[in-house]
C-alpha atoms as a PDB file:
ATOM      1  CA  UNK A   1    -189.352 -27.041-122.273  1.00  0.00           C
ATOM      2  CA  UNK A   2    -188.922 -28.623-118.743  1.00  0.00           C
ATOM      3  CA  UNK A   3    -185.136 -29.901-118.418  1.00  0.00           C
ATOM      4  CA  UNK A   4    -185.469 -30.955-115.453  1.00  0.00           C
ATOM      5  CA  UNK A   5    -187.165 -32.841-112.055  1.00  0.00           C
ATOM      6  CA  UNK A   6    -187.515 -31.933-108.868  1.00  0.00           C
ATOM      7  CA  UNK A   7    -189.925 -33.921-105.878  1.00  0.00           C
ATOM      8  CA  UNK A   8    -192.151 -32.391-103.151  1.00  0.00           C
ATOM      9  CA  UNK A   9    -191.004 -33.786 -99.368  1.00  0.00           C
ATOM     10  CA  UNK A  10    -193.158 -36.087 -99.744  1.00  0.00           C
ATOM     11  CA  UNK A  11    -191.378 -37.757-102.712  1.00  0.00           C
ATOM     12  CA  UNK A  12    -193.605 -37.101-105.162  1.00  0.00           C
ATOM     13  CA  UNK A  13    -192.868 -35.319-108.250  1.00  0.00           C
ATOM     14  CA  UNK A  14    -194.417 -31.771-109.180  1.00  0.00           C
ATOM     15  CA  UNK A  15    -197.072 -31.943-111.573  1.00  0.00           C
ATOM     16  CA  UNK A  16    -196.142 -30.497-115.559  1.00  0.00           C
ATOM     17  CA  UNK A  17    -196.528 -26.688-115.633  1.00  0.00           C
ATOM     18  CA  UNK A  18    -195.181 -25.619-112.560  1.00  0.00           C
ATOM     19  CA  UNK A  19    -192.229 -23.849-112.082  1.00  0.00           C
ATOM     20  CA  UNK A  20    -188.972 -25.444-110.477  1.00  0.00           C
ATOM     21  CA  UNK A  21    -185.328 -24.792-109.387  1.00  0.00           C
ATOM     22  CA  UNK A  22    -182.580 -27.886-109.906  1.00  0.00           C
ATOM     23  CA  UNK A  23    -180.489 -28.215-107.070  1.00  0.00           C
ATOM     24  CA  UNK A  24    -177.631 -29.686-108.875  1.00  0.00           C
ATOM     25  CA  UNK A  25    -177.667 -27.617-112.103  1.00  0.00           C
ATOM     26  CA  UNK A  26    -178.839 -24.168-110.332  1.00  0.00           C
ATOM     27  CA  UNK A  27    -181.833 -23.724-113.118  1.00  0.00           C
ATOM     28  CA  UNK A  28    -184.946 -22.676-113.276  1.00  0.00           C
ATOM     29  CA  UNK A  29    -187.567 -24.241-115.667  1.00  0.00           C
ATOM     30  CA  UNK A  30    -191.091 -24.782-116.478  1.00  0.00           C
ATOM     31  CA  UNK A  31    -192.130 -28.770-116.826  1.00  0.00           C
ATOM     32  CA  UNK A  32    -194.388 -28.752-119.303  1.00  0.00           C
ATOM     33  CA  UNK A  33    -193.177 -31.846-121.755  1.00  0.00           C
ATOM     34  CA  UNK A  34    -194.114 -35.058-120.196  1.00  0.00           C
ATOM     35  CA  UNK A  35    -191.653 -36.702-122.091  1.00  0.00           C
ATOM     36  CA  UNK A  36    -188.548 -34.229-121.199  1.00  0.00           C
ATOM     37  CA  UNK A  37    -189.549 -34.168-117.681  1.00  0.00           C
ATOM     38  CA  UNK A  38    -189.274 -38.276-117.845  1.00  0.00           C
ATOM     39  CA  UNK A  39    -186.022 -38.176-119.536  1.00  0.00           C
ATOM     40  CA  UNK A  40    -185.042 -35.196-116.917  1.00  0.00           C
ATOM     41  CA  UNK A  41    -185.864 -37.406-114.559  1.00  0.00           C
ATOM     42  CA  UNK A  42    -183.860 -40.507-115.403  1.00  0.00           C
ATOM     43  CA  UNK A  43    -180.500 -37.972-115.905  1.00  0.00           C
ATOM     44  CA  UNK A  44    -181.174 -36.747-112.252  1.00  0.00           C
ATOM     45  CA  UNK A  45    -181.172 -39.877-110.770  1.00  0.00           C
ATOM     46  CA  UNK A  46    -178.219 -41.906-112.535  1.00  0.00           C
ATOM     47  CA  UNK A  47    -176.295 -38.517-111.667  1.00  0.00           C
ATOM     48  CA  UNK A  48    -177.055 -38.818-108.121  1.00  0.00           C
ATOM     49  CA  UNK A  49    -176.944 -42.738-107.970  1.00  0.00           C
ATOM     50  CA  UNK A  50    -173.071 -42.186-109.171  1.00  0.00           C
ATOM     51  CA  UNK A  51    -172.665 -39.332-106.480  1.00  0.00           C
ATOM     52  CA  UNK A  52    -174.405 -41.648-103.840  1.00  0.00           C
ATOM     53  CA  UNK A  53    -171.665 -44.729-104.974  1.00  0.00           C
ATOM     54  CA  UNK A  54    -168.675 -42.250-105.074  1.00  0.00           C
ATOM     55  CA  UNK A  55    -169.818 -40.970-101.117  1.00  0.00           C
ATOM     56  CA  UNK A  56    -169.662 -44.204-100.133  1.00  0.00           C
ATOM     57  CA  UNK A  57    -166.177 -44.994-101.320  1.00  0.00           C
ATOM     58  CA  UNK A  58    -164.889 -42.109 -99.152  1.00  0.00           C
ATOM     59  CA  UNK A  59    -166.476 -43.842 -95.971  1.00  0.00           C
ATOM     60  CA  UNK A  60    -164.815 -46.150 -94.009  1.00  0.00           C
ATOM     61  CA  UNK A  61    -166.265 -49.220 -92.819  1.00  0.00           C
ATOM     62  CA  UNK A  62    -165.695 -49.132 -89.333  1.00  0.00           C
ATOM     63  CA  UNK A  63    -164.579 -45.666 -87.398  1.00  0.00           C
ATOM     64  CA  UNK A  64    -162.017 -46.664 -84.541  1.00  0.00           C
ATOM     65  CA  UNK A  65    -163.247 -46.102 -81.230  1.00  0.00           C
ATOM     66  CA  UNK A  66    -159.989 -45.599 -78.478  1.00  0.00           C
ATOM     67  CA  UNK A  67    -160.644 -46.503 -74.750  1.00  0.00           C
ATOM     68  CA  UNK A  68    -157.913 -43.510 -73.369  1.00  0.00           C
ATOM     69  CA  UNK A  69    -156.871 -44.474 -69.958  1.00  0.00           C
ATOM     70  CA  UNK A  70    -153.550 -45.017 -68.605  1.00  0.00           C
ATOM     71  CA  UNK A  71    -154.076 -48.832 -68.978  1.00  0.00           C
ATOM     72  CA  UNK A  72    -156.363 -49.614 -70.956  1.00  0.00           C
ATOM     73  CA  UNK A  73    -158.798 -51.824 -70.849  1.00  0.00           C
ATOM     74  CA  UNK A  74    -158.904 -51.186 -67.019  1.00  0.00           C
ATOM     75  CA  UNK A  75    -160.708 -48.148 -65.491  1.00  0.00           C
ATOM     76  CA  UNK A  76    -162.011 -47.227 -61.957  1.00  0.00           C
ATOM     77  CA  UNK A  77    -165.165 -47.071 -60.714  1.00  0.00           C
ATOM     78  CA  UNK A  78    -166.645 -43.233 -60.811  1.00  0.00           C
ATOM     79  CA  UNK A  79    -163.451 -41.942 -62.485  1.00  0.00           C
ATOM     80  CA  UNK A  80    -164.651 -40.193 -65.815  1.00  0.00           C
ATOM     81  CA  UNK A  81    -162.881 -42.477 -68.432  1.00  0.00           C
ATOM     82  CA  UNK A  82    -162.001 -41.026 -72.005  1.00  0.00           C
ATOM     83  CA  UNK A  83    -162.993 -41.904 -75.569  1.00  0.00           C
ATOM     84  CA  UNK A  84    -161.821 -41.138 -78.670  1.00  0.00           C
ATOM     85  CA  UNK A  85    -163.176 -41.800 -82.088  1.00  0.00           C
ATOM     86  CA  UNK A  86    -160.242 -41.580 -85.690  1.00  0.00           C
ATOM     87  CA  UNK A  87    -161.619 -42.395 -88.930  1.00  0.00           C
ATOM     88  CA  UNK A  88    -159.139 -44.137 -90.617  1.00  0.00           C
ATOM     89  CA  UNK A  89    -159.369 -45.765 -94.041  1.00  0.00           C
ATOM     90  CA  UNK A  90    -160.368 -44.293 -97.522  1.00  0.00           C
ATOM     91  CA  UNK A  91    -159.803 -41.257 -99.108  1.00  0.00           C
ATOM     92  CA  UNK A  92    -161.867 -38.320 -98.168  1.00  0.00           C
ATOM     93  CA  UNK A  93    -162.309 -37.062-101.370  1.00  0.00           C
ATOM     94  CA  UNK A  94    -163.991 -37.483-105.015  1.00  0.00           C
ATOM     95  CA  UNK A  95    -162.971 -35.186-107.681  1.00  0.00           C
ATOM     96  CA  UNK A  96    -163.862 -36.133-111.074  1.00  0.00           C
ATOM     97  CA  UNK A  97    -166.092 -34.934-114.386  1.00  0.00           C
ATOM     98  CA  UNK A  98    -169.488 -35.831-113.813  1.00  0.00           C
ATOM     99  CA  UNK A  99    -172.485 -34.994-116.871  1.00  0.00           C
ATOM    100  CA  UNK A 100    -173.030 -31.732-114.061  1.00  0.00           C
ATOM    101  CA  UNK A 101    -169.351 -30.667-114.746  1.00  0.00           C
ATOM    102  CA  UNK A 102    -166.312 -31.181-112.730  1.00  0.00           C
ATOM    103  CA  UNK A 103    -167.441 -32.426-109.480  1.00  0.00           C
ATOM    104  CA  UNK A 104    -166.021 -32.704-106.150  1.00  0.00           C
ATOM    105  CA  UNK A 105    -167.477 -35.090-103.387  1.00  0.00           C
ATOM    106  CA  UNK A 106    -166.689 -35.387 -99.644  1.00  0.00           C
ATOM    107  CA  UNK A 107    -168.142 -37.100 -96.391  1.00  0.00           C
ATOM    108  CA  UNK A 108    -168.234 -34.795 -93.697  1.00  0.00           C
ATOM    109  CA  UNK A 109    -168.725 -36.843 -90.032  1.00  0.00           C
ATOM    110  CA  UNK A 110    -172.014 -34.814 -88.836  1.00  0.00           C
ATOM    111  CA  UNK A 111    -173.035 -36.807 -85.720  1.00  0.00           C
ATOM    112  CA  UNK A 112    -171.651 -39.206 -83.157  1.00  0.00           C
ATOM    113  CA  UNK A 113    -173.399 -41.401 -80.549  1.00  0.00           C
ATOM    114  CA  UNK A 114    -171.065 -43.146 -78.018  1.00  0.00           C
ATOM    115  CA  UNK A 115    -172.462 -46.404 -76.393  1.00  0.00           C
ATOM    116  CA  UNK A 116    -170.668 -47.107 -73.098  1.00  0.00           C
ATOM    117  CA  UNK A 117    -171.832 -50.422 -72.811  1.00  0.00           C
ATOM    118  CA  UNK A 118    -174.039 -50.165 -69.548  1.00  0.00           C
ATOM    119  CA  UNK A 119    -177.197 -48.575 -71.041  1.00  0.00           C
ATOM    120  CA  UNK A 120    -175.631 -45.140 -71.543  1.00  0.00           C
ATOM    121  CA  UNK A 121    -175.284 -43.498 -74.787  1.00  0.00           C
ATOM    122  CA  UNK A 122    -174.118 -39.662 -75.815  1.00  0.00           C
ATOM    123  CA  UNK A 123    -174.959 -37.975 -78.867  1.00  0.00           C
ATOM    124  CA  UNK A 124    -172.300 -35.749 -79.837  1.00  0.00           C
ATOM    125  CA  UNK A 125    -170.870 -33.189 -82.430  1.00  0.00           C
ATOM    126  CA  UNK A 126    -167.424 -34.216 -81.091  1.00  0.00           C
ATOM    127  CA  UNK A 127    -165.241 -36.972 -82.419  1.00  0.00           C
ATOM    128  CA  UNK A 128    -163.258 -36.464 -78.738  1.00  0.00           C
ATOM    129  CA  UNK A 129    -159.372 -36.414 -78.505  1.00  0.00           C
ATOM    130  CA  UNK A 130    -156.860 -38.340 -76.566  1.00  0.00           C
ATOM    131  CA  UNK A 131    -155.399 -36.637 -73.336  1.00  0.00           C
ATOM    132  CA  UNK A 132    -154.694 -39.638 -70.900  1.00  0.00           C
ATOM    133  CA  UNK A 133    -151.115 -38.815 -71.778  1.00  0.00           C
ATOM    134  CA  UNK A 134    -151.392 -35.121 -70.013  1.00  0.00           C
ATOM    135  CA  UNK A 135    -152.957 -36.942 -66.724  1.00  0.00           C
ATOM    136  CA  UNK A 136    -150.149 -39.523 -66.434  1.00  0.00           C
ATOM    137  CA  UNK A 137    -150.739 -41.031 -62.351  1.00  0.00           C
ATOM    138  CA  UNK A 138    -153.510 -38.087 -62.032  1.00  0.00           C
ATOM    139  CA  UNK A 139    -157.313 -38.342 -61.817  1.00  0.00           C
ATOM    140  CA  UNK A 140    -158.871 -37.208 -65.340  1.00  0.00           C
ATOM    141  CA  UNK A 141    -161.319 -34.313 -65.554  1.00  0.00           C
ATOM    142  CA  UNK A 142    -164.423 -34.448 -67.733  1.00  0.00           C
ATOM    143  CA  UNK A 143    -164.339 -34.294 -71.382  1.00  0.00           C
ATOM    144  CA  UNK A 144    -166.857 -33.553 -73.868  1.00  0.00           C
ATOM    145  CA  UNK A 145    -167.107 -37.419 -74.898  1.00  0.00           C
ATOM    146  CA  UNK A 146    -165.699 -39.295 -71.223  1.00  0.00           C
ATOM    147  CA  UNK A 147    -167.550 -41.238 -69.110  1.00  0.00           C
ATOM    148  CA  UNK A 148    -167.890 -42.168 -65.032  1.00  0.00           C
ATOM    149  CA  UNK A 149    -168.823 -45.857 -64.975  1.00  0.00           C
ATOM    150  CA  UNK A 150    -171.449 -46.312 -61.887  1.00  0.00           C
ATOM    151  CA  UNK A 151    -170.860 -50.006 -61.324  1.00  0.00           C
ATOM    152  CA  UNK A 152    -167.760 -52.014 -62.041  1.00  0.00           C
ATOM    153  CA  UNK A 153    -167.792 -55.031 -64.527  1.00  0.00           C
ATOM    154  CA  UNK A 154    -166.612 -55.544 -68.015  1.00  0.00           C
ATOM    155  CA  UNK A 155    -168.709 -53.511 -70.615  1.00  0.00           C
ATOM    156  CA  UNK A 156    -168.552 -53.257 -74.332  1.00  0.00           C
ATOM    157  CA  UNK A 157    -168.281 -49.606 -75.722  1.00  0.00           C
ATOM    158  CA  UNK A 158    -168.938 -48.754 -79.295  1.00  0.00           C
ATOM    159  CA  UNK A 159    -169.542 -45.510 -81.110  1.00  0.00           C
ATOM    160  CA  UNK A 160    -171.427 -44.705 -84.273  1.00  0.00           C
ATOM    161  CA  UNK A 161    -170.525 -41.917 -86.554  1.00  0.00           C
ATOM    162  CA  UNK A 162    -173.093 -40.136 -89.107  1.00  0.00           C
ATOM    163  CA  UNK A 163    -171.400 -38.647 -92.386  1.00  0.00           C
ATOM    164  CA  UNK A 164    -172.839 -36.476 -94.616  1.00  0.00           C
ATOM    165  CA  UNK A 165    -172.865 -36.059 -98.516  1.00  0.00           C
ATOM    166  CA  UNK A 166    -171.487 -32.662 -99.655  1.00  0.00           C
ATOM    167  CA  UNK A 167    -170.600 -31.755-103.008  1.00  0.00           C
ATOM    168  CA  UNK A 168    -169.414 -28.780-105.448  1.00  0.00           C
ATOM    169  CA  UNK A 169    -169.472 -28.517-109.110  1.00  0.00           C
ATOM    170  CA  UNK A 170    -166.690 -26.260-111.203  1.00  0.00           C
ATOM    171  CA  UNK A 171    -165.349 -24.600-108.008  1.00  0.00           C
ATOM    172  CA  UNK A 172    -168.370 -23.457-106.376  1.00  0.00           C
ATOM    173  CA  UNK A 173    -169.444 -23.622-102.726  1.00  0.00           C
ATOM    174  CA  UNK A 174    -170.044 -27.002-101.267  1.00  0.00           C
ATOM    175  CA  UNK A 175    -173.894 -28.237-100.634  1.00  0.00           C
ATOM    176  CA  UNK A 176    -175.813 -31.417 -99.344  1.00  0.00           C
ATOM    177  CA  UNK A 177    -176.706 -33.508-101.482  1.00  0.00           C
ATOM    178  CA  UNK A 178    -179.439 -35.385 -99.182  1.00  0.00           C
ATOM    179  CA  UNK A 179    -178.047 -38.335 -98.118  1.00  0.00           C
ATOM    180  CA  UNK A 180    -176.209 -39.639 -94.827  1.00  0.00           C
ATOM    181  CA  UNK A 181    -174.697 -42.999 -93.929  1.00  0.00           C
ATOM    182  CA  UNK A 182    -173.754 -44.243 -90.473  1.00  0.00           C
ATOM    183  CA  UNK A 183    -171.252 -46.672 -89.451  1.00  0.00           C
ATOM    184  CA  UNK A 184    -170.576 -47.965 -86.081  1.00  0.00           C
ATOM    185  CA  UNK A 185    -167.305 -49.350 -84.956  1.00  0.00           C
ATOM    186  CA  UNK A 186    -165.778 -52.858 -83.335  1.00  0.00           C
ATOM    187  CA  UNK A 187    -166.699 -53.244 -79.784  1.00  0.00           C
ATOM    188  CA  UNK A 188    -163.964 -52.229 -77.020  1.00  0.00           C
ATOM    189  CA  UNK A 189    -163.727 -53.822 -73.906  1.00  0.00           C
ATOM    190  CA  UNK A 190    -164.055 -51.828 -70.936  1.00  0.00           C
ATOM    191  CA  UNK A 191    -163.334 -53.446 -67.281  1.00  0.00           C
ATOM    192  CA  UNK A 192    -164.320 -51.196 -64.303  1.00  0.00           C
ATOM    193  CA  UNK A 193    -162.961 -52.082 -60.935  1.00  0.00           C
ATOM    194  CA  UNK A 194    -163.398 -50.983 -57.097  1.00  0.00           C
ATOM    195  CA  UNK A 195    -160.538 -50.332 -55.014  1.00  0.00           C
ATOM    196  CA  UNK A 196    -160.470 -51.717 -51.653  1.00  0.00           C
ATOM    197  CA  UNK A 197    -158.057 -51.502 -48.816  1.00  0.00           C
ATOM    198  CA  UNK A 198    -157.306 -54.834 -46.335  1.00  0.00           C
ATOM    199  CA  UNK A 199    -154.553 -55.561 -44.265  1.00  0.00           C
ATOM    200  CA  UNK A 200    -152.981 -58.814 -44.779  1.00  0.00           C
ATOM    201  CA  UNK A 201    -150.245 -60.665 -43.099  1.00  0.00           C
ATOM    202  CA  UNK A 202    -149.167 -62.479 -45.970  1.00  0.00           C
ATOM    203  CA  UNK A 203    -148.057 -62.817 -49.651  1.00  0.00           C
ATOM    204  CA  UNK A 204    -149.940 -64.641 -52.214  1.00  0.00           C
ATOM    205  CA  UNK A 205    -147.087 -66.965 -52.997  1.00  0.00           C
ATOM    206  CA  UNK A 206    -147.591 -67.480 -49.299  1.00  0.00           C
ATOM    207  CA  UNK A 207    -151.230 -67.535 -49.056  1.00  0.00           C
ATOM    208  CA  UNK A 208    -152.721 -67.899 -52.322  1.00  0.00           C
ATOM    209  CA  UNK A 209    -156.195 -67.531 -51.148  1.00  0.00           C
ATOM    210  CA  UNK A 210    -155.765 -64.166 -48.811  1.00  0.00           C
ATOM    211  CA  UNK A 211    -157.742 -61.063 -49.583  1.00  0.00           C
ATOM    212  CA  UNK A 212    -156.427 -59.429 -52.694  1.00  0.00           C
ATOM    213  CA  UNK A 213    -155.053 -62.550 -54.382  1.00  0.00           C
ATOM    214  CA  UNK A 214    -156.221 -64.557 -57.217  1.00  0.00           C
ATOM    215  CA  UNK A 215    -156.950 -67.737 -54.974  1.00  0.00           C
ATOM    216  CA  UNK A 216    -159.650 -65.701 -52.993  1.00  0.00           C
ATOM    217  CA  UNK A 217    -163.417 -66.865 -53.238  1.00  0.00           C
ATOM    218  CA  UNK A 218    -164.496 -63.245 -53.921  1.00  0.00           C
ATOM    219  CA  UNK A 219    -162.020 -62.170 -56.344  1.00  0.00           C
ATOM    220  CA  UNK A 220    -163.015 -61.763 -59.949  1.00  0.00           C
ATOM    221  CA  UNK A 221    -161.804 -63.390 -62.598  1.00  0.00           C
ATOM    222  CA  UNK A 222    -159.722 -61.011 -64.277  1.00  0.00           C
ATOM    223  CA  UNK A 223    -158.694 -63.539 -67.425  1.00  0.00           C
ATOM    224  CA  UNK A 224    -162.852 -63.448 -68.513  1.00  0.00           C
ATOM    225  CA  UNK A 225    -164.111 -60.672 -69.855  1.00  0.00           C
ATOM    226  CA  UNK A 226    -167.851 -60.555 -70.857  1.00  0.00           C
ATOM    227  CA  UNK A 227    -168.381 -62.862 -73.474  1.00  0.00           C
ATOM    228  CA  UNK A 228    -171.601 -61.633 -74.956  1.00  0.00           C
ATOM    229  CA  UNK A 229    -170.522 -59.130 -77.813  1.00  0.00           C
ATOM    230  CA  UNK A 230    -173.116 -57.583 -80.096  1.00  0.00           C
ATOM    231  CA  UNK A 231    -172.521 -58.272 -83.587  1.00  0.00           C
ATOM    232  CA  UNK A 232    -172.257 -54.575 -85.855  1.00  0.00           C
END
């Protein structure tokens, strides 16, 4: 008598007769009772809907994406600019007696896309690390998740992060369970500027409006960042 249900990639479930392996209880069985094979089904699917809710307690809601320069949120132009993603927030993992035995659950961060707020995006493996501290006054080298801005203006960087369902029942080795959630995090202001060099005879207190001082008609505004934020 069929225990249990199982669906082709296409969603649909295998006909009654044929031969199946459960992924969550590690059997083998023949469906050929409608009427187990319905109630098979129903078990399999409140067991996973309660693995699904459990997975999605362990995520948090927002990763935190870290702008890692020396002052942050300034960069320079062409200088490859670091970012860093921490997941911070719940718990990382289930453990608990499910109707498959004593289950543990855990998200596992599978995939993250960085969007530097000027039309370039990475796709990554890396979550990135912090290492502006090691480069105090010195130009930073390339890192697996850093970024040279082309042009200078104020940007908004953000960075989504893909987790992954895994589970393991009474001990044994931990498997996918099918199911992946994203989350992407608060936007972070980047400004990127241009250095230029002019001589000047004076101060700004003495000439407000001189090259290089706020008062100048070609200076930016450095008190307004780019008001148009994407909502996430």
């Amino acid at each position: 008598m069929g225990q249990y249900k199982e669906f082709t990639d296409d969603g649909r479930a295998k006909p009654v007769g044929e031969t199946i392996t459960n992924h969550l209880f590690g059997d083998t069985c023949t469906l050929n009772d409608p009427e187990a094979v319905q109630q098979a089904q129903g078990e399999y699917e409140r067991i996973i809907t309660e693995m699904r809710t459990h997975l999605l307690e362990l995520i948090p809601a927002h990763p935190h994406l870290t702008l890692d320069s020396a002052h942050p949120p300034h960069t320079s132009k062409g200088e490859e600019t670091n970012f860093y993603t921490t997941l911070e927030g719940s718990s990382n993992l289930f453990e608990g007696d499910l109707p498959i035995g004593h289950t543990r659950i855990r998200a596992v961060p599978v995939a993250y896309r960085y969007e530097y707020g000027d039309g370039y995006d990475l796709k990554t493996h890396s979550a990135g690390s912090p290492v502006s501290s090691q480069h105090s006054g010195q130009s930073l080298h390339e890192t697996s998740t850093s970024y040279a801005y082309p042009q200078v203006g104020n940007f908004h960087a953000y960075v989504t992060v893909t987790y992954a369902g895994q589970y393991s029942i009474d001990g044994g080795p931990w498997q996918f369970f099918g199911t992946e959630v994203s989350r992407i995090s608060e936007p972070v202001l980047v400004r990127v500027w241009e250095s230029e060099v002019h001589s000047v005879g004076k101060t700004c207190t003495e000439d407000p409006r001189a090259k290089g001082c706020p008062g100048h008609a070609d200076e930016p505004d450095v008190g307004n960042p780019n008001p148009q934020l994407r909502k996430v």
